[in-house]
Structures are given as C-alpha cells and as structure tokens.
C-alpha atoms as a PDB file:
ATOM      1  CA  UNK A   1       3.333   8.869 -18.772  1.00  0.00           C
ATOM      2  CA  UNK A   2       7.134   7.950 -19.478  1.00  0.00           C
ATOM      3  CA  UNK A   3       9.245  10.505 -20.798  1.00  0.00           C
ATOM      4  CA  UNK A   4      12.932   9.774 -22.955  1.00  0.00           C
ATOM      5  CA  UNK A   5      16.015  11.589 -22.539  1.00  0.00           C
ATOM      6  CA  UNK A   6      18.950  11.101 -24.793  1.00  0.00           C
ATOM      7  CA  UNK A   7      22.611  12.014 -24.596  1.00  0.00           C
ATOM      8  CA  UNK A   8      25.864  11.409 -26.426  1.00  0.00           C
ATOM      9  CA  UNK A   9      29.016  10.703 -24.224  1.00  0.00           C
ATOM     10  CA  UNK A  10      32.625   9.832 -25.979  1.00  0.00           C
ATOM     11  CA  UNK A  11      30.564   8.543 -29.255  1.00  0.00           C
ATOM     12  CA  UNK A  12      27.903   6.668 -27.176  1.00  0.00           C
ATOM     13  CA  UNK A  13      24.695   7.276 -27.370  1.00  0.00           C
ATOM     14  CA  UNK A  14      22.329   7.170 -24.319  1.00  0.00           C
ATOM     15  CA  UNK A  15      18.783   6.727 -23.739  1.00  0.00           C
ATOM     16  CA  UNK A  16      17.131   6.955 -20.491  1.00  0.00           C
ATOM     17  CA  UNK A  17      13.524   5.931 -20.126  1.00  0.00           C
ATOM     18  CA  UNK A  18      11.740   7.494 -17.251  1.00  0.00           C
ATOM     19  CA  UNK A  19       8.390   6.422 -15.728  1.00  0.00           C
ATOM     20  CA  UNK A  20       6.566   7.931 -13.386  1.00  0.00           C
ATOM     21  CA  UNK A  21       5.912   5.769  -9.852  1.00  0.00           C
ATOM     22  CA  UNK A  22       2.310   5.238  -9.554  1.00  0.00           C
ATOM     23  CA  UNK A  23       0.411   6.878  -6.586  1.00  0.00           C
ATOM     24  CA  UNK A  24      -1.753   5.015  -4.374  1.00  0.00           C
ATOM     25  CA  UNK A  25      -5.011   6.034  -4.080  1.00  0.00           C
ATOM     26  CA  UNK A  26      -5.606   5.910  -0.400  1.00  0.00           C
ATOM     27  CA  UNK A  27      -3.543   8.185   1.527  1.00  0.00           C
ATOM     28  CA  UNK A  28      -1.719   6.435   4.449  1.00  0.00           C
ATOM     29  CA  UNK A  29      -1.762   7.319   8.013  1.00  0.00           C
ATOM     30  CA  UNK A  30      -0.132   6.975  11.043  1.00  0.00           C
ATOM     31  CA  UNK A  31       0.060   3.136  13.045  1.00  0.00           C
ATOM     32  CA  UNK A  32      -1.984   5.158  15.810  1.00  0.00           C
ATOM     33  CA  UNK A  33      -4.524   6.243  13.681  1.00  0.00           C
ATOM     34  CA  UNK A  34      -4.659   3.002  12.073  1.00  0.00           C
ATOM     35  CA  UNK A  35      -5.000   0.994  15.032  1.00  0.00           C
ATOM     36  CA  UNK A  36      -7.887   4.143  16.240  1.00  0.00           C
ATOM     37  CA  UNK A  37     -10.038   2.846  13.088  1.00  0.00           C
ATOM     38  CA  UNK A  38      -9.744  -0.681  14.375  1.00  0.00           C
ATOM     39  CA  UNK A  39     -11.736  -0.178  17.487  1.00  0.00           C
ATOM     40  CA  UNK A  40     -14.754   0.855  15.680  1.00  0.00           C
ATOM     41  CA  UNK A  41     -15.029   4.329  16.548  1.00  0.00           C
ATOM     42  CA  UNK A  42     -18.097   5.179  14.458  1.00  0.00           C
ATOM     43  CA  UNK A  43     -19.911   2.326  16.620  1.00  0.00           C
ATOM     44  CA  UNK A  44     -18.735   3.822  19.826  1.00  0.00           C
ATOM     45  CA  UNK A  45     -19.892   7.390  18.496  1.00  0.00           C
ATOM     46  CA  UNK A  46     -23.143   5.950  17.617  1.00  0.00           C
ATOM     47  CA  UNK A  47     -24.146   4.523  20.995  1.00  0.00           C
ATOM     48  CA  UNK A  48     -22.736   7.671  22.717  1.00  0.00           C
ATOM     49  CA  UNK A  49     -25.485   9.556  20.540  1.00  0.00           C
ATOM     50  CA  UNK A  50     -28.634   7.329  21.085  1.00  0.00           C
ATOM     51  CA  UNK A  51     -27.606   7.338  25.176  1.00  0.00           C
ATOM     52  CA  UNK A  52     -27.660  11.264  25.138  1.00  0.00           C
ATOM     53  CA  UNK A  53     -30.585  11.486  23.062  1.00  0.00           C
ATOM     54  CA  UNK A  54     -32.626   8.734  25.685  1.00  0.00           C
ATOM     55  CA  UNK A  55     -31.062  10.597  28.808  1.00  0.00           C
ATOM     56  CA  UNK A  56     -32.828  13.843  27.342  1.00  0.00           C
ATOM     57  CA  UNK A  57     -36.107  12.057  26.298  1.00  0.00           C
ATOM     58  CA  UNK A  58     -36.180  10.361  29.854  1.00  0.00           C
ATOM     59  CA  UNK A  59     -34.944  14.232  31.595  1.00  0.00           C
ATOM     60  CA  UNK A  60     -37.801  15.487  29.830  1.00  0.00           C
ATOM     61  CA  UNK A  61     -40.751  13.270  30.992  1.00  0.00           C
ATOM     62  CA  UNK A  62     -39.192  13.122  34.537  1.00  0.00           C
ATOM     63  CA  UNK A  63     -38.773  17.099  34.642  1.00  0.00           C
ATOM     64  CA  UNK A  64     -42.715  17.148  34.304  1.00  0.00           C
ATOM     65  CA  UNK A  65     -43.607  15.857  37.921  1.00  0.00           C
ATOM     66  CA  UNK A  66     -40.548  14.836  39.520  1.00  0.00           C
ATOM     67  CA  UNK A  67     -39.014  16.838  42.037  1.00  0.00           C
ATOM     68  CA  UNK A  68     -35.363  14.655  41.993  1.00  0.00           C
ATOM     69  CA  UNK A  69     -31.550  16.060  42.460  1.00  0.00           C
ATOM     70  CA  UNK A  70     -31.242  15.616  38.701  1.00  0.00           C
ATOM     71  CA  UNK A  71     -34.216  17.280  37.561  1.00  0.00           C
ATOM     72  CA  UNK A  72     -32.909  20.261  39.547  1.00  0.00           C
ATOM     73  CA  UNK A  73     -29.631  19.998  38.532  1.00  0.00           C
ATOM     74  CA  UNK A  74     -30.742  19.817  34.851  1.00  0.00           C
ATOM     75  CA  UNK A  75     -27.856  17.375  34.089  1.00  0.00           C
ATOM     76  CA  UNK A  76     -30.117  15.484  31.755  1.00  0.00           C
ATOM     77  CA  UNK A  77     -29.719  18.462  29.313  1.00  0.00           C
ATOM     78  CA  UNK A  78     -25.969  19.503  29.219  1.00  0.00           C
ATOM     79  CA  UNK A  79     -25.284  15.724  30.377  1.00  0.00           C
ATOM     80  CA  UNK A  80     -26.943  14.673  27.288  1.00  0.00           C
ATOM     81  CA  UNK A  81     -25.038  17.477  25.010  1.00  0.00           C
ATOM     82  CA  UNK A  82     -22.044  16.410  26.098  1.00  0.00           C
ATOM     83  CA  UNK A  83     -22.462  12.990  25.372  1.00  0.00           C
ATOM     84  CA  UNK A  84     -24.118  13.751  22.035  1.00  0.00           C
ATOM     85  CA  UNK A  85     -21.326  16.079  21.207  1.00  0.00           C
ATOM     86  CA  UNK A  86     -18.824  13.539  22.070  1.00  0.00           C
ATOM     87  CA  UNK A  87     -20.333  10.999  19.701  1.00  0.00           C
ATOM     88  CA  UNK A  88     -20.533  13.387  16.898  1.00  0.00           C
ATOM     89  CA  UNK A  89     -17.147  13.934  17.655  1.00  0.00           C
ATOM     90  CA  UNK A  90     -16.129  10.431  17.623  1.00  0.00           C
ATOM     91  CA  UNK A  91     -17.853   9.338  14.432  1.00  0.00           C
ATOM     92  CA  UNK A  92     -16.347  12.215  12.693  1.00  0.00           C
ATOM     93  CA  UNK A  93     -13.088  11.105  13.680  1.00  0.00           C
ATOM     94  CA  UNK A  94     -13.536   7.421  12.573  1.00  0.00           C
ATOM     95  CA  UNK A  95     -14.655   8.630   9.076  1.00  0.00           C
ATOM     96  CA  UNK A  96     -11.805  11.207   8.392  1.00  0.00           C
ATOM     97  CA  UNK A  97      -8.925   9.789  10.547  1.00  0.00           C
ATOM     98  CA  UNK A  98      -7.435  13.029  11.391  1.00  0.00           C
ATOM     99  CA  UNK A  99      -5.289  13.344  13.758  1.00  0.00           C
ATOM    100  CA  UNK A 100      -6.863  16.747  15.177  1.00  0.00           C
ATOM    101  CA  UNK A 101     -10.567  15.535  15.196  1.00  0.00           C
ATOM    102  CA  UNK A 102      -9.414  12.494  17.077  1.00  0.00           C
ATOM    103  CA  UNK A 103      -7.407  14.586  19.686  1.00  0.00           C
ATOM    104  CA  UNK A 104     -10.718  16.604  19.938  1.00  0.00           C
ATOM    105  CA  UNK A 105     -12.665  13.109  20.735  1.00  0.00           C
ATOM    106  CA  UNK A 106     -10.243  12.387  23.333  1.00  0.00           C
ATOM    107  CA  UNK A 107     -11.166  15.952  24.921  1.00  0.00           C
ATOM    108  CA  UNK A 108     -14.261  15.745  24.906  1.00  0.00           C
ATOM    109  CA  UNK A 109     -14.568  11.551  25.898  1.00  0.00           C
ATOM    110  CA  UNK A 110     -12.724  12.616  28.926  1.00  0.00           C
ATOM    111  CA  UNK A 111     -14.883  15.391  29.951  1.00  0.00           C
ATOM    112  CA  UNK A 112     -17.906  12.823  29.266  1.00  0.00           C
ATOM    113  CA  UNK A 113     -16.315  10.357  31.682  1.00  0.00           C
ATOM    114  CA  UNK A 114     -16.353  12.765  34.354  1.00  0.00           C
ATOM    115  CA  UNK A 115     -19.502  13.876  33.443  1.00  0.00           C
ATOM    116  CA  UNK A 116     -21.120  10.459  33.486  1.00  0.00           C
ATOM    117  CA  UNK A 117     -19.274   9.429  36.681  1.00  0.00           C
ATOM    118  CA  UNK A 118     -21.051  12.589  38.408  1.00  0.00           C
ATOM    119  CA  UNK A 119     -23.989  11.238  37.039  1.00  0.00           C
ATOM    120  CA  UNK A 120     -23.914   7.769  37.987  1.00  0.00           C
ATOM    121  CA  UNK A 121     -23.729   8.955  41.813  1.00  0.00           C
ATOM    122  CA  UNK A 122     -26.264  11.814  41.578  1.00  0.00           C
ATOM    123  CA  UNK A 123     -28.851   9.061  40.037  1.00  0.00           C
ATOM    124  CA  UNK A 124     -28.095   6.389  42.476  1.00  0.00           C
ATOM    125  CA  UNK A 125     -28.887   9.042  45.395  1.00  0.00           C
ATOM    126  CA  UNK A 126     -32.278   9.983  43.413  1.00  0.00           C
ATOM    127  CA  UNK A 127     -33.038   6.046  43.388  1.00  0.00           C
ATOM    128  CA  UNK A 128     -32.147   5.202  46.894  1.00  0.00           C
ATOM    129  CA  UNK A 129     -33.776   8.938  48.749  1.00  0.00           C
ATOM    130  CA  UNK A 130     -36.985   9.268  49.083  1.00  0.00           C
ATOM    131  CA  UNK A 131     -37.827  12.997  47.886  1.00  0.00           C
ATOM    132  CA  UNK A 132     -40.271  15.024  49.055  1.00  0.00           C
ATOM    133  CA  UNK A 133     -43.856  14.889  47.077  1.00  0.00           C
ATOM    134  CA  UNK A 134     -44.222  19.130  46.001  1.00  0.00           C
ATOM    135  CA  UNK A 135     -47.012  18.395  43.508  1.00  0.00           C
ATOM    136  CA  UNK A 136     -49.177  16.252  45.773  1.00  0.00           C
ATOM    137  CA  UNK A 137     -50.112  16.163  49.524  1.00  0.00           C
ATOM    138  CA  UNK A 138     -47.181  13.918  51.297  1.00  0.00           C
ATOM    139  CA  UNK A 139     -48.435  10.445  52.135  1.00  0.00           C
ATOM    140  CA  UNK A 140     -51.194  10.103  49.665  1.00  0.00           C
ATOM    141  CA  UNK A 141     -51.366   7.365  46.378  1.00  0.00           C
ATOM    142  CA  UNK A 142     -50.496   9.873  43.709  1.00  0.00           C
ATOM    143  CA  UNK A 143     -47.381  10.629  45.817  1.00  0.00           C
ATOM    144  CA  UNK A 144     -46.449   7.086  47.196  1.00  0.00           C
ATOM    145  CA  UNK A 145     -47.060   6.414  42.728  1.00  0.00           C
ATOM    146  CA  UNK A 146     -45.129   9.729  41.569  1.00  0.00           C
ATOM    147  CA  UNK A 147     -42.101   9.223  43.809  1.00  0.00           C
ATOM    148  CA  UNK A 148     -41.868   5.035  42.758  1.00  0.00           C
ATOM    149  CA  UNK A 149     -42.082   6.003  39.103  1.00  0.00           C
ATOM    150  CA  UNK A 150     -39.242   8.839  39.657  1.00  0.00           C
ATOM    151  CA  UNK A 151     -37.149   6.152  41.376  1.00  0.00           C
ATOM    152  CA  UNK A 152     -37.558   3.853  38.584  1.00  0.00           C
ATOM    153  CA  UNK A 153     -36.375   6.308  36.417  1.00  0.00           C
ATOM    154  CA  UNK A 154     -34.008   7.283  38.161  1.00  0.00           C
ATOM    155  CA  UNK A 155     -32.574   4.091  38.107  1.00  0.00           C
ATOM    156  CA  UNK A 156     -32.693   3.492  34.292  1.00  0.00           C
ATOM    157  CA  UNK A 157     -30.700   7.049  33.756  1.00  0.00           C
ATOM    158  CA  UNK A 158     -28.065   6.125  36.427  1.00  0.00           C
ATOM    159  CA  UNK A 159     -27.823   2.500  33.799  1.00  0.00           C
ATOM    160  CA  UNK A 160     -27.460   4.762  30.686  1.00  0.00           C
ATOM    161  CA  UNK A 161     -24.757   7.352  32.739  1.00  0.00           C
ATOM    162  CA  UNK A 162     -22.816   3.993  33.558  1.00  0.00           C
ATOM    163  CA  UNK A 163     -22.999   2.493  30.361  1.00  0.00           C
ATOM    164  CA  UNK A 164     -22.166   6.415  28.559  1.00  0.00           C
ATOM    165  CA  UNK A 165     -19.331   6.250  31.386  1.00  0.00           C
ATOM    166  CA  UNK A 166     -17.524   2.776  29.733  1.00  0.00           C
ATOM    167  CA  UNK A 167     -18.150   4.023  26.266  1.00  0.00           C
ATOM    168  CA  UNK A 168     -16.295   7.208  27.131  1.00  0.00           C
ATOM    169  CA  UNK A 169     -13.559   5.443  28.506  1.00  0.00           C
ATOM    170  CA  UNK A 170     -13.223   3.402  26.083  1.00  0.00           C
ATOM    171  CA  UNK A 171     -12.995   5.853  23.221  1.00  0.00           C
ATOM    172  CA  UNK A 172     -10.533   7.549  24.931  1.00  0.00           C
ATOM    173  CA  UNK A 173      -8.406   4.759  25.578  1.00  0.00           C
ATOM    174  CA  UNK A 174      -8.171   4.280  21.627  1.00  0.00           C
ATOM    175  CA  UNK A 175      -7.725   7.846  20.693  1.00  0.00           C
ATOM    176  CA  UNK A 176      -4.784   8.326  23.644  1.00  0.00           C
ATOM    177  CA  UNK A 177      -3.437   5.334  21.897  1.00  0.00           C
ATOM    178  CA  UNK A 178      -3.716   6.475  18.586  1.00  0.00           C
ATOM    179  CA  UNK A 179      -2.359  10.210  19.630  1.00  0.00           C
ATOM    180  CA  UNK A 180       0.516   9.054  21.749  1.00  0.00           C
ATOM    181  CA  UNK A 181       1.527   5.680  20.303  1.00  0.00           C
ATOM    182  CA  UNK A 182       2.332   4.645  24.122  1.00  0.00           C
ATOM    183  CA  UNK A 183       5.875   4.396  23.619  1.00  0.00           C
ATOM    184  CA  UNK A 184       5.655   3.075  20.223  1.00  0.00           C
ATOM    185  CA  UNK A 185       8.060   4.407  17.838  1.00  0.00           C
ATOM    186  CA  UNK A 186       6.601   4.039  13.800  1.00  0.00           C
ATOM    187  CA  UNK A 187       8.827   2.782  11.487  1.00  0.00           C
ATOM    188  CA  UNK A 188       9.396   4.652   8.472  1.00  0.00           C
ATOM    189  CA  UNK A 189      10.085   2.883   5.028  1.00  0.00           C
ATOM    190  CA  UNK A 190      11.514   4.566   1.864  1.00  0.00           C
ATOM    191  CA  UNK A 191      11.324   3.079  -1.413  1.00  0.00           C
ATOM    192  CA  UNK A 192      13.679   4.382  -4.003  1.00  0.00           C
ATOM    193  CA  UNK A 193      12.445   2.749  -7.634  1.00  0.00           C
ATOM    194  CA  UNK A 194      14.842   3.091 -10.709  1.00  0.00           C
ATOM    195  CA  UNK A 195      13.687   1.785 -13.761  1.00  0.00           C
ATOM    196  CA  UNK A 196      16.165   3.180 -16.542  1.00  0.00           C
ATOM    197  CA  UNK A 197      16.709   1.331 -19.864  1.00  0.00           C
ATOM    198  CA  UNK A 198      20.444   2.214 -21.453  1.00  0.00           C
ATOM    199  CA  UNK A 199      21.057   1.625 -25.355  1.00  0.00           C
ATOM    200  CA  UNK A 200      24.525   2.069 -26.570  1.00  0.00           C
ATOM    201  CA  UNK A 201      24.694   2.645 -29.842  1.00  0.00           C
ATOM    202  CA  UNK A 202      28.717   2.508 -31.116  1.00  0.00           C
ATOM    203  CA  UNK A 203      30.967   4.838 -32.870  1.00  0.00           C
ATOM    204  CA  UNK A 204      32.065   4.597 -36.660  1.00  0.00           C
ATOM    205  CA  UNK A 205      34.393   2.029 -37.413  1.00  0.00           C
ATOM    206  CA  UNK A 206      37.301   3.543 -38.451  1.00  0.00           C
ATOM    207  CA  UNK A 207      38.486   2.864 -41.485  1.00  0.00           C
ATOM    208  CA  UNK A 208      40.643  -0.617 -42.438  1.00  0.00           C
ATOM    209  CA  UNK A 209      44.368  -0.006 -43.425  1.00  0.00           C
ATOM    210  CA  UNK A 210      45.731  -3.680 -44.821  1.00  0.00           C
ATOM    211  CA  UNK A 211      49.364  -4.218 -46.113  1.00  0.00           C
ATOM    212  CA  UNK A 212      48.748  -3.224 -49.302  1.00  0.00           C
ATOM    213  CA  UNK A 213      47.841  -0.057 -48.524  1.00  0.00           C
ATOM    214  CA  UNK A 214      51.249   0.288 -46.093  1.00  0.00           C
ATOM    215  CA  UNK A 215      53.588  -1.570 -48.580  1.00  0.00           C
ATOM    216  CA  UNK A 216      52.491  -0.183 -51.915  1.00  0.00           C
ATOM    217  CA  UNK A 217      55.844  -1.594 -53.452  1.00  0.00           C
ATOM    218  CA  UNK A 218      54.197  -5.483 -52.830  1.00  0.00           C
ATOM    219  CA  UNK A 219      51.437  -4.868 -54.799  1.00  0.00           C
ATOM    220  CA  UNK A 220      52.774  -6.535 -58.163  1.00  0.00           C
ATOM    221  CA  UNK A 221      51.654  -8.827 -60.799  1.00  0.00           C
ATOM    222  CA  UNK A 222      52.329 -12.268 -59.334  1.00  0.00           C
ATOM    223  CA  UNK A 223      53.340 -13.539 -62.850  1.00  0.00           C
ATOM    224  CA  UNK A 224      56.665 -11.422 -63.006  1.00  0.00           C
ATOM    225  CA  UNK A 225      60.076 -12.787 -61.441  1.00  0.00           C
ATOM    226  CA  UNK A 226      61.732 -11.726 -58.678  1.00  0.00           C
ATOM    227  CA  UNK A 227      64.054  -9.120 -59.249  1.00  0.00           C
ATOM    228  CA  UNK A 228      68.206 -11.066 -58.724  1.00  0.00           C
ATOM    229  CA  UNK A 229      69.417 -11.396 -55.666  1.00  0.00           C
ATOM    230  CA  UNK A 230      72.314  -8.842 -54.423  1.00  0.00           C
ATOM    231  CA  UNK A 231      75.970 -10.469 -54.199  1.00  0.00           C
ATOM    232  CA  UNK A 232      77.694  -7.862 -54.234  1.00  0.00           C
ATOM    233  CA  UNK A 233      77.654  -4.138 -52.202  1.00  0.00           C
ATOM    234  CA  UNK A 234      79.270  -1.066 -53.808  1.00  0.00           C
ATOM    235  CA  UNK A 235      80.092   1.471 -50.870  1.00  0.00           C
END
C-alpha cells in the first residue's frame, strides 16, 4: 500500500509517492544449497531407507539359522539404523533446505560410508568362508542346504552394503558441496528501487506594476495638447 508525503520548500510544493517493494514469496538460499536440491536428495534419502529396511528384513530371516560373522556381529540392526537414519536425514534436508539439517546429512552419510564399507568386507568373508553348521550335525543335507542359503544371502547383503556405500558417498559429496561451496565465493546483488513522483506546484505571481502605475503624471486624456515647449530658463 503506497503512502504520500508532502512538503513545502521556498514556495514549492512537494509530493513524494512511496510504494512498498513487493516481497517474493519463496525465500532464497544459498548457491550451495541450491545446487544440494539439484542432486535429488529426497531420491537419494529414499533408497538409503528401503536398503536399511531390506538389510534388517534379510538380518532377521538369516539371524534365525545362520551362524555367519554378521549375524554375530548384529550389523544388520545398527547397520540398518544408520542407514535409515541417514535417509531420514537426507530427505528432510531436501524438503527444508537448511543449512543445519544438511550439515547433519553430511554427518551422518559419512558415518554410513564407513559403516557400509565395513560391511561390504564382513559380507564378502561370510560369502566366501564356509562356517561351521551349530544347528545341524556337520556334513549332513540340512547343513550342506543351511550354509548355501546363508552364503547366498550373504551375498545379496554385501550388494545392498555396496550399493548403501555409493549412495552415501554420493550424498555427501552434494551436501560438502553445498556446505563449503569448494572455493566458490557467492555473489551478492543489491537492488536499490526508487520510485518517487515530484509535483511542483508554483508560487503566487506577484503582482503586475505597468507604466502607468510608475508614471502617474502620463496618464492623461489623449485629446488635450501638449503643454508649450520651454525656451527660456529662469535661474
């Protein structure tokens, strides 16, 4: 809404019409954060999720007969909260854009790499050793058939732990990029509007002062001589 301010200076009278800039809507945000939102964070925070949440699923049913080095090491339970945290984390951070939520992704992507890099190796052991049959007598079909199936699965979670592994990276990648800016300095604009109107308005005319009024004497009837001309000067 535009607002009007008048003022008089030496007889002229201004007016000065204000308006209001508009505000945008959407709230802007840092090139970093920007360039964060372009790598579809709330993608990467998804898959992150549904690997966690299959890593636990798969933990579970292997935990029930298996005898493996992650079964005992119960990494498909805080393995799978970390990466299901880290998602969360992630998608969050793609929705609101904030600067600390997206430092906190970074945290906890890292600490998911790791994880999943321990758990790529402790998998690929479980696939490749042959562990020893607890639930069954050693040599027999039920363990030659437990110990394949624990291998196989086995090998699908050390998949998923490779694949959470990339995703990790990758999300980190994006939010060190869109914390640090990697040497890239944002430019900063200011825009300075002005839209004044100015209406002069000017002073009384002063008053008009013609030769009759300064030479009263020449203000005669035109039908009357001329007075004689002087010839003569008397001291």
């Amino acid at each position: 809404m535009s607002s009007s301010v008048s003022s008089t200076t030496g007889g002229v009278v201004v007016v000065t019409h204000v308006h209001p800039t508009p505000q945008s809507a959407e709230p802007t945000h840092p090139v970093g954060i920007q360039k964060f939102s372009k790598g579809r964070p709330m993608a990467l925070g998804t898959v992150q999720i549904m690997i966690g949440l299959m890593i636990l699923l798969l933990g579970i049913v292997m935990a029930i007969n298996a005898d493996t080095l992650g079964v005992f090491s119960g990494f498909f339970v805080w393995g799978a909260l970390i990466y299901i945290t880290a998602g969360s984390l992630t998608v969050a951070a793609g929705k609101s854009l904030n600067r600390c939520r997206v430092i906190a992704a970074l945290v906890f992507s890292v600490i998911a790499a790791v994880a999943g890099c321990a758990a790529v190796i402790l998998y690929s052991l479980d696939a490749v050793i042959w562990m020893p049959c607890y639930h069954y007598s050693y040599g027999s079909r039920s363990c030659h058939s437990s110990q394949t199936l624990s291998k196989g699965v086995s090998g699908v979670l050390a998949v998923f732990h490779l694949l959470a592994l990339i995703v990790s990276i990758t999300v980190a990648a994006f939010c060190c990029n869109a914390t640090c800016n990697c040497g890239e300095q944002e430019s900063s604009y200011v825009l300075v509007t002005t839209n004044t109107s100015v209406t002069s308005q000017a002073p009384p005319s002063a008053p008009l002062y013609t030769d009759q009024h300064l030479h009263p004497e020449e203000s005669r009837d035109p039908t009357l001589a001329p007075p004689p001309p002087y010839t003569t000067v008397v001291n």
